[in-house]
Protein backbone atom coordinates (compact mmCIF):
# COMPACT_ATOMS: atom_id res chain seq x y z
CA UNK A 1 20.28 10.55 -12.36
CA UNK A 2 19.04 7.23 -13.61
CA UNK A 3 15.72 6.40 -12.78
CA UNK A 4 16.78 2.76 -11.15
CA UNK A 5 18.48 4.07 -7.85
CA UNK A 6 16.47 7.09 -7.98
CA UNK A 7 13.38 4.91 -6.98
CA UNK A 8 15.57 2.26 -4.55
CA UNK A 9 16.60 5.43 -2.85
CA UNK A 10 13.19 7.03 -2.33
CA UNK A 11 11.91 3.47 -1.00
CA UNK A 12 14.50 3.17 1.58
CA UNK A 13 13.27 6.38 2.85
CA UNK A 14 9.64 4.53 3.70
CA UNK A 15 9.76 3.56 7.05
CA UNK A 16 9.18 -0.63 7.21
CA UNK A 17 5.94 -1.41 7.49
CA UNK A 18 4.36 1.73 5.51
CA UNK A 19 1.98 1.20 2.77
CA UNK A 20 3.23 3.05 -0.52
CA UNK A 21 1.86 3.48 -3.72
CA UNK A 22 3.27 4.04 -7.30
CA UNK A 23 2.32 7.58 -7.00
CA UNK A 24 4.66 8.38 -3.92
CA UNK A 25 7.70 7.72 -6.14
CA UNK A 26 8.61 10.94 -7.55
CA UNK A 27 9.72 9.34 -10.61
CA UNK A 28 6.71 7.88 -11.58
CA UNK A 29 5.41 11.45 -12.76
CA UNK A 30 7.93 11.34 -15.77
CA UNK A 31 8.80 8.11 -16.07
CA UNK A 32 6.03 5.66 -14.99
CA UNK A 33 7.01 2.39 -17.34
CA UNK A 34 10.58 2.80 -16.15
CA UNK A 35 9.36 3.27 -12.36
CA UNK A 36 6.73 0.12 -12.33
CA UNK A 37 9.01 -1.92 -13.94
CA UNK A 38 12.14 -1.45 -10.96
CA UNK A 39 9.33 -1.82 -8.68
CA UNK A 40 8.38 -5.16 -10.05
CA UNK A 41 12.20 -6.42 -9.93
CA UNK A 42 12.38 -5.18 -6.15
CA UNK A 43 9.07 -7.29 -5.18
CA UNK A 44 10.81 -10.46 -7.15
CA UNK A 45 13.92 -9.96 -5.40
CA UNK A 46 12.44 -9.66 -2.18
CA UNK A 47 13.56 -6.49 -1.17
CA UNK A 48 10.11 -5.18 -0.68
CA UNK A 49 6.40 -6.82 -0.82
CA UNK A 50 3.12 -6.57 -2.86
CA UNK A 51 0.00 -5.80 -0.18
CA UNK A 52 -2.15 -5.16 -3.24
CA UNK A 53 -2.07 -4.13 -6.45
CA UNK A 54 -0.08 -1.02 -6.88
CA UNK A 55 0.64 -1.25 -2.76
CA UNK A 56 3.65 -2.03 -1.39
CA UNK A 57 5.77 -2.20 1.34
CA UNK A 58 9.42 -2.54 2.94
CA UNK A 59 9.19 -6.01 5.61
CA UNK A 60 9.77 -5.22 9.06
CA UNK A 61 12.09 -7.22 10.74
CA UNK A 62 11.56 -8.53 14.37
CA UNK A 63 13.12 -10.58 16.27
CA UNK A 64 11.31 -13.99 15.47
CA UNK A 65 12.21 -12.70 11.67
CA UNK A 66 9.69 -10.51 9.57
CA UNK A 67 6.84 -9.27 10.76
CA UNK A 68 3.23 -9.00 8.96
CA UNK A 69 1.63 -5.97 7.84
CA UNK A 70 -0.80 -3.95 11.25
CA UNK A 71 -4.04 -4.08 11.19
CA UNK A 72 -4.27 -0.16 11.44
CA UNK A 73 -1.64 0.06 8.43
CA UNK A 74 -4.06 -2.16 5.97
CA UNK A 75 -7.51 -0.14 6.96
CA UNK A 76 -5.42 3.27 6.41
CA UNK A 77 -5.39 2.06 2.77
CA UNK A 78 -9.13 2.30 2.32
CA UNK A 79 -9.35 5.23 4.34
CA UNK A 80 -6.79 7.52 2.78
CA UNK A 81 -6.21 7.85 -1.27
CA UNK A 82 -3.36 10.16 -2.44
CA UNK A 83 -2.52 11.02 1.46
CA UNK A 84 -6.00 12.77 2.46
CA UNK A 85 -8.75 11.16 4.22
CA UNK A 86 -11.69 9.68 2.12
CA UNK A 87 -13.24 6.98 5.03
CA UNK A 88 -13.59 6.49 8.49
CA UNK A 89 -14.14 3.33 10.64
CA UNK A 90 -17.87 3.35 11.33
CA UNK A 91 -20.60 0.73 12.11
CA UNK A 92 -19.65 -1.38 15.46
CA UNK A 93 -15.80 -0.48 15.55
CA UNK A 94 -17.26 3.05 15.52
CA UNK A 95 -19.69 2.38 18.53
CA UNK A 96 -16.95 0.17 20.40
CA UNK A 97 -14.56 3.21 20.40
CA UNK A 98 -16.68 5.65 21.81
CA UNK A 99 -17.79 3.56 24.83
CA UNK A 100 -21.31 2.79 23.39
CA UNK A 101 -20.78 -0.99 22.61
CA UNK A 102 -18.33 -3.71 24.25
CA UNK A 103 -18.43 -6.01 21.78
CA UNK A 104 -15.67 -5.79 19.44
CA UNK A 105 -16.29 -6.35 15.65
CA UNK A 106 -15.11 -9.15 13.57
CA UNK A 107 -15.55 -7.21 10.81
CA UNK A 108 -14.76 -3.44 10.14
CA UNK A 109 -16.82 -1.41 8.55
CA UNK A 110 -15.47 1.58 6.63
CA UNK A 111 -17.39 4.39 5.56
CA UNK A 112 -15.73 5.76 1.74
CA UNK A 113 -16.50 6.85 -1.66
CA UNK A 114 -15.44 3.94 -2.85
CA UNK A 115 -18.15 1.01 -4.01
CA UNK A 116 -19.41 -1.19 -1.62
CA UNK A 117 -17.45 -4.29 -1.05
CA UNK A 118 -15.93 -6.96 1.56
CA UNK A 119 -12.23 -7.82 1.52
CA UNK A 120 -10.53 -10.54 3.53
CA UNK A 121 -7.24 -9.13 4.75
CA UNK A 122 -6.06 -12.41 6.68
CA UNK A 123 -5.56 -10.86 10.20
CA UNK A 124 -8.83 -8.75 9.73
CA UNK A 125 -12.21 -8.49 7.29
CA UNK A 126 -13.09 -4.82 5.76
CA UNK A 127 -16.54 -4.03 4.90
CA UNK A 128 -16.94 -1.14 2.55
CA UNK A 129 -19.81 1.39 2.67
CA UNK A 130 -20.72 4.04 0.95
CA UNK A 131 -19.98 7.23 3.13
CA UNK A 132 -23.40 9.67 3.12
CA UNK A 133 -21.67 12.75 1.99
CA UNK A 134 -17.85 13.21 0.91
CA UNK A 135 -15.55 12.50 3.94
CA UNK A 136 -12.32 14.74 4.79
CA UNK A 137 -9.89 15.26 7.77
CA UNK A 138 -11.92 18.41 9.28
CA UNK A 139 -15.81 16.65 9.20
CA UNK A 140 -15.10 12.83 10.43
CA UNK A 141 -15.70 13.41 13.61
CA UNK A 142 -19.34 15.42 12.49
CA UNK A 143 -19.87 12.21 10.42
CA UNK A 144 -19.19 9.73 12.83
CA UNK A 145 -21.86 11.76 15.15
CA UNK A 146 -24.65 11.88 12.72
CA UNK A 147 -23.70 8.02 11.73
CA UNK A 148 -24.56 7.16 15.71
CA UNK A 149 -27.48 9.02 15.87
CA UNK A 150 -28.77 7.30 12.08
CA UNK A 151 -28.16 3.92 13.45
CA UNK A 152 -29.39 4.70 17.28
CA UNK A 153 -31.44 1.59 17.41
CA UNK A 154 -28.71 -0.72 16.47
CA UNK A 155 -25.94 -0.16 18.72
CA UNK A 156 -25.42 -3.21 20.84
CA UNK A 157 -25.65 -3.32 24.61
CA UNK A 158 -27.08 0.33 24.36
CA UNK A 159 -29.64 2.38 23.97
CA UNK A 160 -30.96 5.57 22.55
CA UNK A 161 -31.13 7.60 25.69
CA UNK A 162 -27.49 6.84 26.22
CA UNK A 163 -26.60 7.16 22.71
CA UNK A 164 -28.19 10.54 23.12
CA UNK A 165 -26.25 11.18 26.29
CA UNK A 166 -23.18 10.80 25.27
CA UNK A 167 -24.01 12.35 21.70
CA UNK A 168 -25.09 15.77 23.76
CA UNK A 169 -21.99 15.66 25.46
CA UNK A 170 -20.09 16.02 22.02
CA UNK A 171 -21.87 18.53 20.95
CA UNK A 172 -22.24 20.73 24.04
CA UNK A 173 -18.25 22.07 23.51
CA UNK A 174 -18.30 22.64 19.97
CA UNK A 175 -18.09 26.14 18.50
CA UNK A 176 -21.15 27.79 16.43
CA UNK A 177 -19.63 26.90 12.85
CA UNK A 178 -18.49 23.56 13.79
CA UNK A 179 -21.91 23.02 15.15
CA UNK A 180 -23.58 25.28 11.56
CA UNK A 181 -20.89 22.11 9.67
CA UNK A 182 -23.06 19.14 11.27
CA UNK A 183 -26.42 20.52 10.68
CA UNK A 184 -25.37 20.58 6.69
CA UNK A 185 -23.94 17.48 7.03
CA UNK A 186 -26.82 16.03 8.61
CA UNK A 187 -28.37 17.24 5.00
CA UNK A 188 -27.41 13.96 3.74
CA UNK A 189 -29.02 12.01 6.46
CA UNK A 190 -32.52 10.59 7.00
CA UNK A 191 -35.13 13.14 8.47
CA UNK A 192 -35.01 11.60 11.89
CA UNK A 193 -31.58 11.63 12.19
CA UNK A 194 -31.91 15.12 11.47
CA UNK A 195 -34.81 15.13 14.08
CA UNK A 196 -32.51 13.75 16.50
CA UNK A 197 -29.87 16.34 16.25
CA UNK A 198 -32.42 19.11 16.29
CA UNK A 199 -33.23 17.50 20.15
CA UNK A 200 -29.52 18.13 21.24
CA UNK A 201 -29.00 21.22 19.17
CA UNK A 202 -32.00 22.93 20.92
CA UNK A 203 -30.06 22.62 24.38
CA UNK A 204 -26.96 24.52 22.81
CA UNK A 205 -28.49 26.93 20.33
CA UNK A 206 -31.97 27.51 19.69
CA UNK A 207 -32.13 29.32 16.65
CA UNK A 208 -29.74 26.63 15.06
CA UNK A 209 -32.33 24.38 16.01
CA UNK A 210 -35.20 26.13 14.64
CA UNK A 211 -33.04 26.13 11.12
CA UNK A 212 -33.03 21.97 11.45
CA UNK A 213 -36.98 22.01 12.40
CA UNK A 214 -37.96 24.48 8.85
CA UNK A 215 -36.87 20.74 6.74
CA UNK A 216 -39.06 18.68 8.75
CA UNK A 217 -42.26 17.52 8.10
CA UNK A 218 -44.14 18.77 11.02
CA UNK A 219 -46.49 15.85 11.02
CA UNK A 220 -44.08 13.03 10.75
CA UNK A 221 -43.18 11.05 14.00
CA UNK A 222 -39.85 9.17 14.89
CA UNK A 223 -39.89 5.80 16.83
CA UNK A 224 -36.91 6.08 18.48
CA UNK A 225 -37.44 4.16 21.75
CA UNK A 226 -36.52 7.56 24.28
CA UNK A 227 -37.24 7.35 27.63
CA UNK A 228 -39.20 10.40 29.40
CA UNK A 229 -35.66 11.96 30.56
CA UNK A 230 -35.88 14.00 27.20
CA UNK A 231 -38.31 16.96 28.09
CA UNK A 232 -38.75 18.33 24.31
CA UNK A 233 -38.64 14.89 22.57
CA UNK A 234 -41.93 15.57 21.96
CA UNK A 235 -41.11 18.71 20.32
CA UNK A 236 -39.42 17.18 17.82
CA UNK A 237 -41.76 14.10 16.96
CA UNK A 238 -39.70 11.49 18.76
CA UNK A 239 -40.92 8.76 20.43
């Protein structure tokens, strides 16, 4: 089959609206000239529509004519690369989601392996930072956790004894090897975060706990800002 209506084919299949690459056109294994070069006559026809370079997508139609690009489908395409997770929206948008924060970001922040940058997307502004340890489906959630508890002291209308509330309330229903995947996460994370997670870990599992207290320097304090509701703060060096 020629390689022309191979690739028309295979983009009629994207659903309007979807983000595709170069690399989601089977042809473009074998014959990548051929494939970037139909591509390109597609985008000057019309038929489909550059988001970025080597992104593209089929308009969506509405009924006031075509319709832009979400706001969820543009951050998807700094937070997955090849169709696996490699980010996850942290910083404010992060806080705002889990009911820490009510103000709502003007600009997302996105946690990745990619280099730290801004980007101006029209509707919305991405800020890219580099994600403490590598990022998949299975450990976001663990990530977004320890991210909370690094930046306690800097979620808005909050603070860090209801950060911690709400932080011991995700971690009381985990199982023992999701809980053994955050404490070598937190690996990558400053010692008080790690301190911090040792508080809440001690009310689920000691011994776990004990394992985060042998890489702490027993002499070290954390300002935190808890109040006195946390019995063994003091335990673990936080103020």
């Amino acid at each position: 089959m020629k390689i022309k209506p191979l690739v028309e084919n295979e983009i009629t299949r994207f659903e309007p609206g979807k983000i595709f690459t170069y690399g989601d056109l089977s042809p473009f294994l074998s014959n990548p000239e051929t494939t970037v070069k139909v591509v390109s006559r597609l985008v000057k026809n019309g038929d489909i529509k550059r988001f970025a370079k080597g992104q593209f997508y089929r308009p969506k139609k509405g009924i006031f004519g075509e319709m832009q690009l979400s706001d969820t489908e543009k951050l998807n395409t700094f937070i997955y690369q090849d169709g696996k997770r490699r980010g996850y929206v942290t910083g404010t948008g992060l806080y705002n989601r889990l009911g820490l924060t009510t103000q709502v970001p003007r600009t997302i922040t996105i946690a990745s392996n990619k280099s730290p940058q801004r980007k101006n997307l029209g509707t919305i502004e991405v800020k890219l930072v580099k994600a403490k340890a590598p990022v998949s489906e299975s450990n976001r959630e663990y990530l977004e956790i320890l991210d909370v508890l690094s930046d306690i002291k800097k979620i808005p209308d909050s603070n860090p004894s209801s950060v911690m509330k709400v932080m011991a309330g995700k971690l009381k229903d985990i199982d023992k090897s999701d809980l053994d995947e955050i404490i070598n996460l937190a690996g990558f994370y400053s010692p008080a975060t790690r301190a911090l997670l040792g508080l809440l870990t001690e009310k689920i599992n000691i011994n776990m706990a004990e394992n985060i207290k042998k890489q702490l320097n027993p002499t070290t304090r954390y300002r935190v800002g808890l109040d006195g509701s946390w019995d063994n703060a003091d335990k673990w060096n936080v103020e």
